[in-house]
PDB file of N, CA and C in Angstrom:
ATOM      1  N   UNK A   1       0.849  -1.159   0.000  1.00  0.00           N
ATOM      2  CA  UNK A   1       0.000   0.000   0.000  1.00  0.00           C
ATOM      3  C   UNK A   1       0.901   1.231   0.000  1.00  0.00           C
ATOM      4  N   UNK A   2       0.534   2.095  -0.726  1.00  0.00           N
ATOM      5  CA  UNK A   2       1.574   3.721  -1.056  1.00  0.00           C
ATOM      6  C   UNK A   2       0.482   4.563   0.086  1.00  0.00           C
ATOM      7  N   UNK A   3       1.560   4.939   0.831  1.00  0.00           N
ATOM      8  CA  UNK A   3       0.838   6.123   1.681  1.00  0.00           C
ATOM      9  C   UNK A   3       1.819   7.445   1.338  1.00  0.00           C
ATOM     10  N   UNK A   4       1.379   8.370   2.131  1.00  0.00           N
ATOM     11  CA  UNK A   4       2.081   9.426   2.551  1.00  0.00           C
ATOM     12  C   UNK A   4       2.265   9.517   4.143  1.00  0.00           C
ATOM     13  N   UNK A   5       3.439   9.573   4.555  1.00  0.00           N
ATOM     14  CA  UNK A   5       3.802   9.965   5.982  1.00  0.00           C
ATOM     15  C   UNK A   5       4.694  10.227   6.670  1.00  0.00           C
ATOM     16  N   UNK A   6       5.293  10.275   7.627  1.00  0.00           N
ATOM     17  CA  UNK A   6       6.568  10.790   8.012  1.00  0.00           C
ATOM     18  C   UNK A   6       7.070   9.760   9.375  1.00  0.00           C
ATOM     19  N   UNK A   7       8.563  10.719   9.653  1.00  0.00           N
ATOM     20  CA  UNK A   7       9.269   9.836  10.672  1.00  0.00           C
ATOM     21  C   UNK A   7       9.234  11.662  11.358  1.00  0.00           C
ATOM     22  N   UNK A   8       9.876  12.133  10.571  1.00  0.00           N
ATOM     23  CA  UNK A   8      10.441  13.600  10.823  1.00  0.00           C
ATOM     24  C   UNK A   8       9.270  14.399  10.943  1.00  0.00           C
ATOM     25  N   UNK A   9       8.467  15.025  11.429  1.00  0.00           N
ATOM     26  CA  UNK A   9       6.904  16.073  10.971  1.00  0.00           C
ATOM     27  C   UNK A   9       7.747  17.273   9.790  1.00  0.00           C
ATOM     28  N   UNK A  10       8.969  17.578   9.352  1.00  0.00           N
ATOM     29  CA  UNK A  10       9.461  18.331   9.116  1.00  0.00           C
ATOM     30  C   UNK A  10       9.568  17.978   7.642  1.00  0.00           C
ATOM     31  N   UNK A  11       9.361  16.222   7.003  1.00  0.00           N
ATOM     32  CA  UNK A  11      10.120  15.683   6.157  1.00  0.00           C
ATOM     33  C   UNK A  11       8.388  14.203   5.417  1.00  0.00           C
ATOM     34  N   UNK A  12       7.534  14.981   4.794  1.00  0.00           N
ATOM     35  CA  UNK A  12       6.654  14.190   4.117  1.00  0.00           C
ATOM     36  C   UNK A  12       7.000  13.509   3.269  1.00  0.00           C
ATOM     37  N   UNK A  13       7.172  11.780   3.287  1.00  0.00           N
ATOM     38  CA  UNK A  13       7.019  10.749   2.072  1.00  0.00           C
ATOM     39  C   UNK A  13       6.353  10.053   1.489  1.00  0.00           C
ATOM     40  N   UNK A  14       6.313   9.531   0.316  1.00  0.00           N
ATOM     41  CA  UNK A  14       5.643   8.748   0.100  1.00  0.00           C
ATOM     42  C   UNK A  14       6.243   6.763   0.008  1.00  0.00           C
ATOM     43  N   UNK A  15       5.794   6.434   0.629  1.00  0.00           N
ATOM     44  CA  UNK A  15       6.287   4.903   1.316  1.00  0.00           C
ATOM     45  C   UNK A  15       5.425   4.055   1.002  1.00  0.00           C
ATOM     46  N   UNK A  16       5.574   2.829   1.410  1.00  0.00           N
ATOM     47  CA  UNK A  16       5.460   1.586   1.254  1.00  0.00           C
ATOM     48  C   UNK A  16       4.861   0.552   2.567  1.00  0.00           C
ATOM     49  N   UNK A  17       3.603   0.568   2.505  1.00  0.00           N
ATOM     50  CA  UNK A  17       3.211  -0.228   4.112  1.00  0.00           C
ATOM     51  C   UNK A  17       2.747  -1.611   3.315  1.00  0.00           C
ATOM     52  N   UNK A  18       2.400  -2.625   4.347  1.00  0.00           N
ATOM     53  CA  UNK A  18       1.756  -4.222   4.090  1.00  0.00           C
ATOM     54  C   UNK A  18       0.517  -3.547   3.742  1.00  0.00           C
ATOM     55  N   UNK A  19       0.234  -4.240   2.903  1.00  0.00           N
ATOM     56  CA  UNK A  19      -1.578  -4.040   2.360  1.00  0.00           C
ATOM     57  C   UNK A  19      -2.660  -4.907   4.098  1.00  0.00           C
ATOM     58  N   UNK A  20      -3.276  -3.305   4.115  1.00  0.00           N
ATOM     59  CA  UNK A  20      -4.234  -3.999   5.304  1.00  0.00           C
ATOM     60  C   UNK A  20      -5.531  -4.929   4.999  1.00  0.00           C
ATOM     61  N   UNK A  21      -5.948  -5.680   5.514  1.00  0.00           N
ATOM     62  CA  UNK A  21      -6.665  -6.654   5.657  1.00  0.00           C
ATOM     63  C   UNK A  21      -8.296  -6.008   6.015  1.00  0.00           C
ATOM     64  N   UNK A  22      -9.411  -6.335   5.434  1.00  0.00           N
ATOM     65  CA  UNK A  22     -10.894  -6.012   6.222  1.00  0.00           C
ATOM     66  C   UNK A  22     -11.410  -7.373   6.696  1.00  0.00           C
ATOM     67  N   UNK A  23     -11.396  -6.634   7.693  1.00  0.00           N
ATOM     68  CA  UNK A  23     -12.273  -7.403   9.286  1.00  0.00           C
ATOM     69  C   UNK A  23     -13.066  -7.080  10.041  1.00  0.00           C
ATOM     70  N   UNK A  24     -13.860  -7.866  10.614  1.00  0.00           N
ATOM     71  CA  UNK A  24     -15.096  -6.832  11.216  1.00  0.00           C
ATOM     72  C   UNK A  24     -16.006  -5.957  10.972  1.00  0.00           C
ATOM     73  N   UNK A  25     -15.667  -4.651  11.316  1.00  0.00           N
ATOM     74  CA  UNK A  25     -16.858  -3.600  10.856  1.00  0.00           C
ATOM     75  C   UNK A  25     -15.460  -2.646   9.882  1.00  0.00           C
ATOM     76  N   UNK A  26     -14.878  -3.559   9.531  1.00  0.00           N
ATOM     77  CA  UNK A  26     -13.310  -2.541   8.426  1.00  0.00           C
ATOM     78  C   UNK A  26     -14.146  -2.824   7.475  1.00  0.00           C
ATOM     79  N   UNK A  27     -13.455  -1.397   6.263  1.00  0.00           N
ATOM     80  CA  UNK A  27     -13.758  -1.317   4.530  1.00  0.00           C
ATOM     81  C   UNK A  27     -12.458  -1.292   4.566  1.00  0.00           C
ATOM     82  N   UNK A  28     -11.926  -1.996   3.153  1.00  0.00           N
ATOM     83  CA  UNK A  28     -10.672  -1.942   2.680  1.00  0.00           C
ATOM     84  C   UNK A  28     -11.250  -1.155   1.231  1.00  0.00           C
ATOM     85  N   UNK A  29     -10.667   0.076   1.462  1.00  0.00           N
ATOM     86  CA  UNK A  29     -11.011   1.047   0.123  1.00  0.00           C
ATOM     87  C   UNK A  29      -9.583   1.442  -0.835  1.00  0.00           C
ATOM     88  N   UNK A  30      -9.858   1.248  -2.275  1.00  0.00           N
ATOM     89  CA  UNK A  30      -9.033   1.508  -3.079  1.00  0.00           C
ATOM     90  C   UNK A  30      -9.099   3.034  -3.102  1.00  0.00           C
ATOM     91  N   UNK A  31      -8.388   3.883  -2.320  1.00  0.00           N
ATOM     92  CA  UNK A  31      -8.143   5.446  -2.486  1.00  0.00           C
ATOM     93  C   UNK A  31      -7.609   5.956  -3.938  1.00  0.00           C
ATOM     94  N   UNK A  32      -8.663   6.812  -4.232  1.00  0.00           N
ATOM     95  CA  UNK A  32      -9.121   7.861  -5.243  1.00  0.00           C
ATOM     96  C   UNK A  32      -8.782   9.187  -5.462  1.00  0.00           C
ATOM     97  N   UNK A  33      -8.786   9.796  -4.459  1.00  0.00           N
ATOM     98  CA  UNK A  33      -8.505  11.322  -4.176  1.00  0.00           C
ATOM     99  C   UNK A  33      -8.920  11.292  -2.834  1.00  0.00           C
ATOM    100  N   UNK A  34      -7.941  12.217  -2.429  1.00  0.00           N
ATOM    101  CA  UNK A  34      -7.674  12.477  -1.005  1.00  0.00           C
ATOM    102  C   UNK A  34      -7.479  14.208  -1.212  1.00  0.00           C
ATOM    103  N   UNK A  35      -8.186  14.922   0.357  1.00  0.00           N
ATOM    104  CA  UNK A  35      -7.510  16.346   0.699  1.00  0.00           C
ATOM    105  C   UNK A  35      -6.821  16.427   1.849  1.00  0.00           C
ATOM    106  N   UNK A  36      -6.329  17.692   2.110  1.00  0.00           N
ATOM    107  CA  UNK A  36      -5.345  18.234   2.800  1.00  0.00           C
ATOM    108  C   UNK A  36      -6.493  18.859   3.991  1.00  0.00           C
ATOM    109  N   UNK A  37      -6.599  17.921   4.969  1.00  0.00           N
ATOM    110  CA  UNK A  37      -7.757  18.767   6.164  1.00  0.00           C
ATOM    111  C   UNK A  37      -6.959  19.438   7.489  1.00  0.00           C
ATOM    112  N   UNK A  38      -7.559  20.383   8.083  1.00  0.00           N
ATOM    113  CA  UNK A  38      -6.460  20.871   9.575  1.00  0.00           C
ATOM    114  C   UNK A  38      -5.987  19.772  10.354  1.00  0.00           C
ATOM    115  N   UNK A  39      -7.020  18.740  10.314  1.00  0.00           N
ATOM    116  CA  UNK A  39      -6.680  18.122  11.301  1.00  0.00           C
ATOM    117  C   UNK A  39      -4.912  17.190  10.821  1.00  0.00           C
ATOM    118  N   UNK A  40      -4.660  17.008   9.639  1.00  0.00           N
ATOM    119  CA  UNK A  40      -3.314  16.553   8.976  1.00  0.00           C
ATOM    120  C   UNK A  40      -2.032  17.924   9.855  1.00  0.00           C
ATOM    121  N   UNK A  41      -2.460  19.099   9.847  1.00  0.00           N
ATOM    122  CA  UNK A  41      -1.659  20.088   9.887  1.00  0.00           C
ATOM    123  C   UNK A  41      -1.725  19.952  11.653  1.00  0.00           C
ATOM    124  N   UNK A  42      -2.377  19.637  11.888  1.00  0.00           N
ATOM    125  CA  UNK A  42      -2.380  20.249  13.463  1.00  0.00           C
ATOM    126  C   UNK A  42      -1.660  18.561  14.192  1.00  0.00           C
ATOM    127  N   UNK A  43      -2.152  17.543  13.176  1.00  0.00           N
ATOM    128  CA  UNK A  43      -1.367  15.945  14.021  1.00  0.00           C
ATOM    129  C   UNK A  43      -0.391  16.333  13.868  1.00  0.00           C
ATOM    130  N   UNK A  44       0.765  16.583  12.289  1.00  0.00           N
ATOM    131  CA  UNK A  44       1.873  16.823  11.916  1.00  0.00           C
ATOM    132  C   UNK A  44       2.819  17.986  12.493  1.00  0.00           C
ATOM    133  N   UNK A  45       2.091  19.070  13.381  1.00  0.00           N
ATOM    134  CA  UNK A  45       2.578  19.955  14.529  1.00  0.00           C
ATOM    135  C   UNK A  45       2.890  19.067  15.796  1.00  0.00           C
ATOM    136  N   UNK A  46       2.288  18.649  15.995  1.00  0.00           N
ATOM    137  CA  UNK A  46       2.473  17.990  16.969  1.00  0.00           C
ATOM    138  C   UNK A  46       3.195  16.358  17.426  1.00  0.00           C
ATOM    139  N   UNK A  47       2.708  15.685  16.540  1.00  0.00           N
ATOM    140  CA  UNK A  47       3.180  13.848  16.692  1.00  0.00           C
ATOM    141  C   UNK A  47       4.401  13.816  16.252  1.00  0.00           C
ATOM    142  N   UNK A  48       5.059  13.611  16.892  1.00  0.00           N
ATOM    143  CA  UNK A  48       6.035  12.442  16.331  1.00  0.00           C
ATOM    144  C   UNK A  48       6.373  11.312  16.230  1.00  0.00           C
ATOM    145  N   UNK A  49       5.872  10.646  15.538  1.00  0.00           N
ATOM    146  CA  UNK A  49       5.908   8.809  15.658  1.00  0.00           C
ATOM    147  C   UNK A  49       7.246   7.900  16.630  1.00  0.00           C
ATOM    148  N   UNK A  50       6.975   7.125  17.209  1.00  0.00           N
ATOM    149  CA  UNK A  50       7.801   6.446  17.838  1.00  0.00           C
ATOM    150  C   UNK A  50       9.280   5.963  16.905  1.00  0.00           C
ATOM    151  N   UNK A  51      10.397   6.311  17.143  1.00  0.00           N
ATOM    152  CA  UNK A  51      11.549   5.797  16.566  1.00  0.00           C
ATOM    153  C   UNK A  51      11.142   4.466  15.511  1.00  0.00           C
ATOM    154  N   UNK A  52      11.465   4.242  13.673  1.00  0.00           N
ATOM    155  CA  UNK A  52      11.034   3.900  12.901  1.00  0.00           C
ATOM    156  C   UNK A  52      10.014   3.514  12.558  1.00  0.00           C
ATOM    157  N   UNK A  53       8.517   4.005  13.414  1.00  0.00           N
ATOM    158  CA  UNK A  53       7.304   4.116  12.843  1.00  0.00           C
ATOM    159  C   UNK A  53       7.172   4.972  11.879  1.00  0.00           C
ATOM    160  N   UNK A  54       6.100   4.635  11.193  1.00  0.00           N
ATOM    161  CA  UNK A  54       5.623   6.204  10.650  1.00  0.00           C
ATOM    162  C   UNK A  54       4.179   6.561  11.017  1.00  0.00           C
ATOM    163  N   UNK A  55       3.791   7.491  10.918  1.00  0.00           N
ATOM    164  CA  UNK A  55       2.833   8.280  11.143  1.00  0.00           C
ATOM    165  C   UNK A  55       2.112   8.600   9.664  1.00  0.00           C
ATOM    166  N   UNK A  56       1.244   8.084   9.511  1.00  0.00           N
ATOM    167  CA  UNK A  56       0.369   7.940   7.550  1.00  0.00           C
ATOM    168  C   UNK A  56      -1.035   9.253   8.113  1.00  0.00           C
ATOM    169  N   UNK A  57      -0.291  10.481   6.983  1.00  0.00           N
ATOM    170  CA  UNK A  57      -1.557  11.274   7.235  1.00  0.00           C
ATOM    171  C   UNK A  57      -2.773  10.861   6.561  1.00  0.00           C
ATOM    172  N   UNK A  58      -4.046  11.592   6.336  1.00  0.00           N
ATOM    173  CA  UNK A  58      -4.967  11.627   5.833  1.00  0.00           C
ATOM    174  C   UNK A  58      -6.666  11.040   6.775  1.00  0.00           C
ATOM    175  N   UNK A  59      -7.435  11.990   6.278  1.00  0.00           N
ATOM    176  CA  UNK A  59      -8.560  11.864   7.184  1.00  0.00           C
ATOM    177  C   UNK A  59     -10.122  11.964   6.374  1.00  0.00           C
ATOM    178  N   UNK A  60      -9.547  12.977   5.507  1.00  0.00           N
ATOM    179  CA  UNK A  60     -10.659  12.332   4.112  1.00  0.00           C
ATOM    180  C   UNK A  60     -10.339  11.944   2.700  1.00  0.00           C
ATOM    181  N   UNK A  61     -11.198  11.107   2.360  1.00  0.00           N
ATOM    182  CA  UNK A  61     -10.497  10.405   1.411  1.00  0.00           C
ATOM    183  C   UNK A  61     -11.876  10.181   0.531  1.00  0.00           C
ATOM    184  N   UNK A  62     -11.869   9.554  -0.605  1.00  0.00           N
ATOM    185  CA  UNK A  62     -12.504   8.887  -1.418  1.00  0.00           C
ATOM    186  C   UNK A  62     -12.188   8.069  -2.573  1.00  0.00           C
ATOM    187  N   UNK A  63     -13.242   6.560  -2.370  1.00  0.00           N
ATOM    188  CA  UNK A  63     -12.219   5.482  -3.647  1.00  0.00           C
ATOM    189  C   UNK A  63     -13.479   4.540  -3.578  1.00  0.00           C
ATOM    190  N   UNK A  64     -12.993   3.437  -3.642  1.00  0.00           N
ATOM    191  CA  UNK A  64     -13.959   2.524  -4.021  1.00  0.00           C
ATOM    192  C   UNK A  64     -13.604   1.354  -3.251  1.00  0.00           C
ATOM    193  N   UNK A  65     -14.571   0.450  -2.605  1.00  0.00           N
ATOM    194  CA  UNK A  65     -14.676  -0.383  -1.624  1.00  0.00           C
ATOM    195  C   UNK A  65     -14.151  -1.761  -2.426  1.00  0.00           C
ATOM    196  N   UNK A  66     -13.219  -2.152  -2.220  1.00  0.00           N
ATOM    197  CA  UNK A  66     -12.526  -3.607  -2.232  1.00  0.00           C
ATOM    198  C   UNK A  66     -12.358  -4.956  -1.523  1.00  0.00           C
ATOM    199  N   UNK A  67     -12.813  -4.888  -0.559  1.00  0.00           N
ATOM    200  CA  UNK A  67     -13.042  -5.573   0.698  1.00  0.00           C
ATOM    201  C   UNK A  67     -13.800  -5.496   1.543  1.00  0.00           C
ATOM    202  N   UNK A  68     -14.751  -5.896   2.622  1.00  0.00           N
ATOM    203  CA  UNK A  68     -15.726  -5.650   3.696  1.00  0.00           C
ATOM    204  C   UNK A  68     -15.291  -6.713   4.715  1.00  0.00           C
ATOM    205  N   UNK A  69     -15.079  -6.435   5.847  1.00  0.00           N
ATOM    206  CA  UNK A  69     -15.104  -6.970   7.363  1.00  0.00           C
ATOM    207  C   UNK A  69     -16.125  -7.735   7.356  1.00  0.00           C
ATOM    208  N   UNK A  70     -16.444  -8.814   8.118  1.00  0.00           N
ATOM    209  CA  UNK A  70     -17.746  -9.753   8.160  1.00  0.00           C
ATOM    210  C   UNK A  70     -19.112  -9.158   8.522  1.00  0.00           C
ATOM    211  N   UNK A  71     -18.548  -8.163   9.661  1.00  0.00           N
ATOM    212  CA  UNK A  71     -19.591  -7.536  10.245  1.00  0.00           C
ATOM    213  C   UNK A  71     -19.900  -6.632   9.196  1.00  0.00           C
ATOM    214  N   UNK A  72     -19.662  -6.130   8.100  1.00  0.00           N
ATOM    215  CA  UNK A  72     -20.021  -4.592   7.403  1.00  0.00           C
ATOM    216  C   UNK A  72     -21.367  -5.047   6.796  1.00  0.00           C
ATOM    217  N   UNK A  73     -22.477  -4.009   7.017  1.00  0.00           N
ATOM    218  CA  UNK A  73     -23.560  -4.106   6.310  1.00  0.00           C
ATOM    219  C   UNK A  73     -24.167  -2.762   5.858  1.00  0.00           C
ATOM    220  N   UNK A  74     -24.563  -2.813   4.521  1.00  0.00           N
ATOM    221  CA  UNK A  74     -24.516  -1.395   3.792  1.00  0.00           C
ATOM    222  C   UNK A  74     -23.462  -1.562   2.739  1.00  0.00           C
ATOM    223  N   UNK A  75     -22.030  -2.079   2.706  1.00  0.00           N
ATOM    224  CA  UNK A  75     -21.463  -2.133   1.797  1.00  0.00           C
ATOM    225  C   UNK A  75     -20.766  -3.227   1.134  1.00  0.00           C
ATOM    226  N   UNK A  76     -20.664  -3.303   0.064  1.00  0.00           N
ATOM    227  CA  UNK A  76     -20.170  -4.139  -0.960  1.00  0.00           C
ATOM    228  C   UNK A  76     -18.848  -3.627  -1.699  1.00  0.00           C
ATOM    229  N   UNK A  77     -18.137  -4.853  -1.994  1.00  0.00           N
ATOM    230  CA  UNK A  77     -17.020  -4.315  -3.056  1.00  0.00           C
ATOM    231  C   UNK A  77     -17.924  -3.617  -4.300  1.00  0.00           C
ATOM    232  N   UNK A  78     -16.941  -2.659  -4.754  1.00  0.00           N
ATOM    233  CA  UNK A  78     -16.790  -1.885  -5.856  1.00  0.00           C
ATOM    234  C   UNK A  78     -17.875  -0.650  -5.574  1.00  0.00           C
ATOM    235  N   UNK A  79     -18.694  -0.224  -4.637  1.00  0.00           N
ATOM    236  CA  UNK A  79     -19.307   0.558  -4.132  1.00  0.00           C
ATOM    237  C   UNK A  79     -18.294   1.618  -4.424  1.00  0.00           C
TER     238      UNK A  79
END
């Protein structure tokens, strides 16, 4: 999975995580377009991820549903 996120708040990348899994009441969504909300600016003031974590911004997003958790009801892949 390609995110964007940091180690540094000073230093935004774009990286490489394990593709997450849907479980439960999870959507696994193929991201579409994403914006830039305060709340990205105000975590990235503040957090600094634990020594070689990263910290993956973003808070709204939109794409299309690829996966559903067992529990999810209302949605289907490709929604």
């Amino acid at each position: 999975m390609r995110a964007v996120g940091y180690q540094d708040p000073d230093r935004l990348e774009t990286i490489e995580l394990p593709d997450p899994v849907a479980s439960g009441r999870d959507l696994l969504v193929e991201i579409r377009a994403v914006s830039v909300n305060p709340v990205d600016t105000k975590v990235r003031g503040r957090e600094t991820p634990p020594p070689g974590q990263w910290r993956v911004l973003g808070w709204d997003a939109a794409g299309i549903v690829r996966a559903v958790g067992d529990a999810v009801r209302g949605f289907a892949p490709g929604d």
